[in-house]
N, C-alpha and C. Protein backbone atom coordinates (compact mmCIF):
# COMPACT_ATOMS: atom_id res chain seq x y z
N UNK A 1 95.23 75.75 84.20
CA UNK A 1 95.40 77.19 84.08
C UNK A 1 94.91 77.65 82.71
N UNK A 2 94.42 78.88 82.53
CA UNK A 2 93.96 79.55 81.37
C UNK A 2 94.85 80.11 80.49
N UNK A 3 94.99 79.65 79.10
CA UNK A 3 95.69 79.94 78.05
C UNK A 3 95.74 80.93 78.02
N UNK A 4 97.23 81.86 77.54
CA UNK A 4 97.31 83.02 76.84
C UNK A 4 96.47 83.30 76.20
N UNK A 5 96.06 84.69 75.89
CA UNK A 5 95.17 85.49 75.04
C UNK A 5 96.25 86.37 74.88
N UNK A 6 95.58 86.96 73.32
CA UNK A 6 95.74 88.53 72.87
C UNK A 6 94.56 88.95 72.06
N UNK A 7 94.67 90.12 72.18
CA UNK A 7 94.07 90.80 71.96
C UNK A 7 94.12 90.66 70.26
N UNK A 8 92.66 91.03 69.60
CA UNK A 8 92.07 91.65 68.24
C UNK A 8 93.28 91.76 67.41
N UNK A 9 93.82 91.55 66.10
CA UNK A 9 94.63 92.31 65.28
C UNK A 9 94.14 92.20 64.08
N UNK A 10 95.00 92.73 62.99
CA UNK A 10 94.35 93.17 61.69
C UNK A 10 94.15 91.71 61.23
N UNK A 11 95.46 90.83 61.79
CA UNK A 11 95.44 89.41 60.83
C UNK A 11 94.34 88.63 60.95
N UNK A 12 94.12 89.14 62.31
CA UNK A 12 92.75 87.76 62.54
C UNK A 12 91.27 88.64 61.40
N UNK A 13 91.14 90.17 61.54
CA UNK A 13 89.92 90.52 60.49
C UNK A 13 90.28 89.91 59.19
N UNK A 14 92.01 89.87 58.69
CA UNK A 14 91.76 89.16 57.51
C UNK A 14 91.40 87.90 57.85
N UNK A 15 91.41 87.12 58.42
CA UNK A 15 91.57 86.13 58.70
C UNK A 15 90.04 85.54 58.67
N UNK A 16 89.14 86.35 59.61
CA UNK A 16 87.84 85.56 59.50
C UNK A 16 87.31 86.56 58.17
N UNK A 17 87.34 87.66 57.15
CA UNK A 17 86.89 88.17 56.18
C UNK A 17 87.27 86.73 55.26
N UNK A 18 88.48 86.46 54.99
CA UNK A 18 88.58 85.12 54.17
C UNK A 18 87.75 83.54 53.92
N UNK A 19 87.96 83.55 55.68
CA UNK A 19 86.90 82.35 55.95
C UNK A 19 85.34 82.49 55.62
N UNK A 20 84.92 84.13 56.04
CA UNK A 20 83.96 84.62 55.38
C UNK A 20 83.49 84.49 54.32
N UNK A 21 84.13 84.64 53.39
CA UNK A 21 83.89 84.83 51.85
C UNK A 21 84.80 83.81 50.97
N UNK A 22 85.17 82.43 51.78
CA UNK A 22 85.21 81.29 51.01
C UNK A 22 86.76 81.37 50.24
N UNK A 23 87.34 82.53 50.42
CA UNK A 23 89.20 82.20 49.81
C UNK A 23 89.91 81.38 50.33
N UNK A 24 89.70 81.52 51.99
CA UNK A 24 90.55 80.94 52.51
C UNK A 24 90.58 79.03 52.30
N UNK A 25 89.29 78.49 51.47
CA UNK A 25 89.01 77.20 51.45
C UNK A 25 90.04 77.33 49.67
N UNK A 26 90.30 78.26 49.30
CA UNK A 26 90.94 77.80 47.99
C UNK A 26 92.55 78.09 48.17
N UNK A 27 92.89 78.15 49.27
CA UNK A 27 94.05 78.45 49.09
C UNK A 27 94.84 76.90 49.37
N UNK A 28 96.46 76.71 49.50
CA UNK A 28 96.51 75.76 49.72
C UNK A 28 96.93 75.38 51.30
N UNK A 29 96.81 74.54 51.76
CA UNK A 29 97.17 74.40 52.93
C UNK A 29 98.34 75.06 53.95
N UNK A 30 99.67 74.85 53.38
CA UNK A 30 100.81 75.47 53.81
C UNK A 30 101.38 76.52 52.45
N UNK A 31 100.15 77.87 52.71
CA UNK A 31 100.17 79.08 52.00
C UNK A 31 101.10 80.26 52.51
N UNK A 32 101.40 80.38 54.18
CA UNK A 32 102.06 81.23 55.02
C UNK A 32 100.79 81.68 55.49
N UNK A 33 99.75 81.55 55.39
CA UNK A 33 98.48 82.33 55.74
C UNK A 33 98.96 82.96 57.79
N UNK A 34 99.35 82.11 58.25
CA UNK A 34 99.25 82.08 59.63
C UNK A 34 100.59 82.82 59.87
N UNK A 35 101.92 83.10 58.95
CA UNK A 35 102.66 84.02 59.32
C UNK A 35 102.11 85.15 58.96
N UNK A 36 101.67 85.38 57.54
CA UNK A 36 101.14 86.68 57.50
C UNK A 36 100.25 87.04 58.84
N UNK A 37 99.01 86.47 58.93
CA UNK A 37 98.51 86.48 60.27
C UNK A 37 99.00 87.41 61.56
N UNK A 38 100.26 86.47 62.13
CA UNK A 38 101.18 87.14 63.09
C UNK A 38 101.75 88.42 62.62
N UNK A 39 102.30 88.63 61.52
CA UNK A 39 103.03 90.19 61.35
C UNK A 39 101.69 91.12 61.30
N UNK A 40 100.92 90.62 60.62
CA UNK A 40 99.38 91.75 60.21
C UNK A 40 98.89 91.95 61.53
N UNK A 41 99.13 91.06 62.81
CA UNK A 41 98.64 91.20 64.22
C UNK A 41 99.41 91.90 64.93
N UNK A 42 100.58 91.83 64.46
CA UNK A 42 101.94 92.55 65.21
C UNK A 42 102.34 94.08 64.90
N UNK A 43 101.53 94.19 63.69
CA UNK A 43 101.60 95.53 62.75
C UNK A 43 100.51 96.65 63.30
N UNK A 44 99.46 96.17 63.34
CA UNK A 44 98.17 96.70 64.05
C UNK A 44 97.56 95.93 64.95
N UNK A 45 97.33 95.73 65.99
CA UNK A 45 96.66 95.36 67.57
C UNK A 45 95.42 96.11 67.59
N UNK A 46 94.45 96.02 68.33
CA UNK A 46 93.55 96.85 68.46
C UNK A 46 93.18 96.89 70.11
N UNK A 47 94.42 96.88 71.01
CA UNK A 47 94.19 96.78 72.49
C UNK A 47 95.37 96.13 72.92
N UNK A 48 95.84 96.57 74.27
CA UNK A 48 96.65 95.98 74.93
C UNK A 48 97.33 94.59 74.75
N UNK A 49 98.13 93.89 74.57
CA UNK A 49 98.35 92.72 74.89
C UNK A 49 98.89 91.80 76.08
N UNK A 50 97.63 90.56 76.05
CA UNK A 50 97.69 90.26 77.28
C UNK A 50 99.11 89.42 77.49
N UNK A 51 100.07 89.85 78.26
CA UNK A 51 100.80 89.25 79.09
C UNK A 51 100.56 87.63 79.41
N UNK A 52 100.10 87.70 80.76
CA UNK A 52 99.77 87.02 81.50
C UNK A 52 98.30 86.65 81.83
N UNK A 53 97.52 85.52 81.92
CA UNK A 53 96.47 85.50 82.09
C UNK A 53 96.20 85.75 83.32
N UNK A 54 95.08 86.30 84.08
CA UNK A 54 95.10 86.43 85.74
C UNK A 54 94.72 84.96 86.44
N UNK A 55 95.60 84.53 87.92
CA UNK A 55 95.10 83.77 88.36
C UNK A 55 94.04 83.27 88.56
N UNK A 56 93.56 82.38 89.56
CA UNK A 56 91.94 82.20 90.00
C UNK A 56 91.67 82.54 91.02
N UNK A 57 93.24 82.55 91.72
CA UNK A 57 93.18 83.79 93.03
C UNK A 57 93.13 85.13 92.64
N UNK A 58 93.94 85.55 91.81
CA UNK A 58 93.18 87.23 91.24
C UNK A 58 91.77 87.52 90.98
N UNK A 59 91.63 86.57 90.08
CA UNK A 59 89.87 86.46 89.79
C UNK A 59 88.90 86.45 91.38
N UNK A 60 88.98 85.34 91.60
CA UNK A 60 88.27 86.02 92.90
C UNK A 60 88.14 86.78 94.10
N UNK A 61 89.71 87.49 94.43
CA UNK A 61 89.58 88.47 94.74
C UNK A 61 89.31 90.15 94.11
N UNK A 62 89.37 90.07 93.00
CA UNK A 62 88.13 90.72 91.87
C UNK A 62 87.10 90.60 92.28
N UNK A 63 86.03 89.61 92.17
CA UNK A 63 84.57 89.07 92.49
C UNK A 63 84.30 89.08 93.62
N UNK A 64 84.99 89.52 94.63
CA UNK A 64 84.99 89.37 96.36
C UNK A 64 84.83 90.94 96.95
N UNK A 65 85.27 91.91 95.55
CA UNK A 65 85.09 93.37 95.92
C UNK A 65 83.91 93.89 95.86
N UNK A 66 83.63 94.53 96.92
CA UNK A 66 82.18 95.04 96.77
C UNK A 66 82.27 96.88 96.99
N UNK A 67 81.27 97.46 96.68
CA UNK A 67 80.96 99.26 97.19
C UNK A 67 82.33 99.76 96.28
N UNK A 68 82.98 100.63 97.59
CA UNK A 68 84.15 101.61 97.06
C UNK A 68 85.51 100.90 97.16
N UNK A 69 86.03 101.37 96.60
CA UNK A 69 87.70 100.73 96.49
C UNK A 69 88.32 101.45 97.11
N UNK A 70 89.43 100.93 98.45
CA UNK A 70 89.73 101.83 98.91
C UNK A 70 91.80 101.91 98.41
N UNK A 71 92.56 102.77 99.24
CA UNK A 71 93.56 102.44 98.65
C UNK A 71 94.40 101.14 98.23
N UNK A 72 93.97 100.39 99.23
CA UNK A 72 95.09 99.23 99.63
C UNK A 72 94.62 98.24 98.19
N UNK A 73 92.92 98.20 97.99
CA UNK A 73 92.48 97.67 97.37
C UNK A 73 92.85 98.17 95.62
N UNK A 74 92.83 99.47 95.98
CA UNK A 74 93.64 99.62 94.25
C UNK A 74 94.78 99.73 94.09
N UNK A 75 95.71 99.42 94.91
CA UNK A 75 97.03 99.17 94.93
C UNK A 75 96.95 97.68 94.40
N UNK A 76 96.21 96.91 95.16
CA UNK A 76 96.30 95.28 94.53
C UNK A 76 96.08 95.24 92.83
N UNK A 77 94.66 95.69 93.19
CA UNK A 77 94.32 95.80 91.03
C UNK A 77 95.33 96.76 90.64
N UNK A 78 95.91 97.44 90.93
CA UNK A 78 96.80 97.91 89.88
C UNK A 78 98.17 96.93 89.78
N UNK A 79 98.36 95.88 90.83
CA UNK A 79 99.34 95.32 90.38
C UNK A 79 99.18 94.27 90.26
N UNK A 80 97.70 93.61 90.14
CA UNK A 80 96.83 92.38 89.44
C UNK A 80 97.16 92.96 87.61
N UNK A 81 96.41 93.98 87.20
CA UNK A 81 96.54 94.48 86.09
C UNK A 81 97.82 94.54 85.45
N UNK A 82 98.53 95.13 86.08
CA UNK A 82 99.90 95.15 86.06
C UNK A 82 100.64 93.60 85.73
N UNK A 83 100.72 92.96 86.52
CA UNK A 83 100.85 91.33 86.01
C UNK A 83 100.15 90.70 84.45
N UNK A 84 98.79 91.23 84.24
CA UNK A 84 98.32 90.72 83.11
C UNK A 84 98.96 91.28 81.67
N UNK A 85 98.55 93.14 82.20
CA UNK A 85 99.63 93.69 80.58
C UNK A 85 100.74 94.10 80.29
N UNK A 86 101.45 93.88 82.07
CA UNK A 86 102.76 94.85 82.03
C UNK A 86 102.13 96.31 81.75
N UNK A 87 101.34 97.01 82.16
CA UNK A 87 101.13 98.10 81.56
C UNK A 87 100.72 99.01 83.19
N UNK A 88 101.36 99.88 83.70
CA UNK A 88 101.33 100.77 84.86
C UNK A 88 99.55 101.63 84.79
N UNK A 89 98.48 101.26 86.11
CA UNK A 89 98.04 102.15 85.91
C UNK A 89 97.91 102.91 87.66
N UNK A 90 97.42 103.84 87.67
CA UNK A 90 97.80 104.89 88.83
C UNK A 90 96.77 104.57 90.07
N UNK A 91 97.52 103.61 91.36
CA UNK A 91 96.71 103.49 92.06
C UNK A 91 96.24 104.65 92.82
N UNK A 92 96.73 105.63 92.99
CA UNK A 92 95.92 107.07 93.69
C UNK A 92 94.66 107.62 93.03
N UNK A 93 94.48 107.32 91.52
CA UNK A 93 93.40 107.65 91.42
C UNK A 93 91.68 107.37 91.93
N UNK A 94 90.57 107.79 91.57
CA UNK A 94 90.00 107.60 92.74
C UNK A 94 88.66 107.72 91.86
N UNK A 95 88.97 108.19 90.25
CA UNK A 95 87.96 107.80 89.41
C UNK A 95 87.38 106.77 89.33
N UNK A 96 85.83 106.06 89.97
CA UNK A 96 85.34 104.68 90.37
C UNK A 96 85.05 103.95 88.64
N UNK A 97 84.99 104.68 87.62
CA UNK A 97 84.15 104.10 86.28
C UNK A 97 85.99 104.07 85.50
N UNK A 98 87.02 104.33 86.03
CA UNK A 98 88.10 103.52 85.37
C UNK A 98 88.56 102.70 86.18
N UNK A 99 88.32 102.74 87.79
CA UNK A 99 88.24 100.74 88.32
C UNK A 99 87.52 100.02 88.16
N UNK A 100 86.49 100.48 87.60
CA UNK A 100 85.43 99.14 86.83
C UNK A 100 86.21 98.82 85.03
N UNK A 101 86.78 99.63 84.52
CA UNK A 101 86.97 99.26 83.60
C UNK A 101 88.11 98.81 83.61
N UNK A 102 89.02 99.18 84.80
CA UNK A 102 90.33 97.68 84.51
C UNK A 102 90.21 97.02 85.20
N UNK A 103 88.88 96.75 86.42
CA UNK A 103 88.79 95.46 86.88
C UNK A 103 87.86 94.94 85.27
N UNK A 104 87.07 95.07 84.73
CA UNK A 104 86.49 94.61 83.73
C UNK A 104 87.73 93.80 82.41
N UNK A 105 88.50 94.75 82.37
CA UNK A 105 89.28 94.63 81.36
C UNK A 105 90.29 93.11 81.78
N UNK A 106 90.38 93.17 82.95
CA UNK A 106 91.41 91.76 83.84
C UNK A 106 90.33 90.45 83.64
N UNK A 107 89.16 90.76 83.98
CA UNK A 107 88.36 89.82 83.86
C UNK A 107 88.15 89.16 82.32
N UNK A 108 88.18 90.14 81.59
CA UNK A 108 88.22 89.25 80.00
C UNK A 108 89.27 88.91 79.65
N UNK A 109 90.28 88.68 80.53
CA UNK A 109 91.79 88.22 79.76
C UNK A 109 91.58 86.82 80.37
N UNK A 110 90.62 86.70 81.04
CA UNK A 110 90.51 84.72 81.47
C UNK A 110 90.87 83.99 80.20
């Protein structure tokens, strides 16, 4: 099964800016670097956090959708999605370029 993810936070920009520019090789090993990390990630996010990773049965019934989505079908992705961020989105809607973007968005939480 596919490891947790989360999403972008401030700690990880410090994090590779350091590795970037060679501090992080002068610091000492057990500095706290990696708690700061977590609070600086926990403080600012830059996107949802993923929950749950999606199955491989979610995934390919994702990849199995073709044309228009009809209800039944965005009832599922909304509670495929729903499983990944805990986060409600509205299966009645019927806008086709925000079911590409949270079927898109499920797909990068592999």
């Amino acid at each position: 099964m596919a490891r947790k993810k989360r999403e972008l936070g401030l700690g990880d920009i410090v994090e590779a800016v350091t590795e970037a520019t060679g501090i992080k090789q002068l610091m000492p090993e057990d500095c706290g670097c990696d708690k700061r990390k977590e609070q600086l990630n926990a403080l600012l996010s830059f996107g949802k956090k993923i929950v749950n990773c999606p199955t491989t049965e979610q995934i390919e019934y994702l990849n199995n959708l073709n044309g228009s989505i009809n209800l039944e079908q965005r009832k599922d992705i909304s509670n495929i999605y729903y499983y990944v961020y805990q986060y409600e989105i509205d299966a009645t809607s019927t806008c086709g370029d925000c079911w590409n973007n949270w079927i898109a968005q499920i797909k990068r939480a592999v």
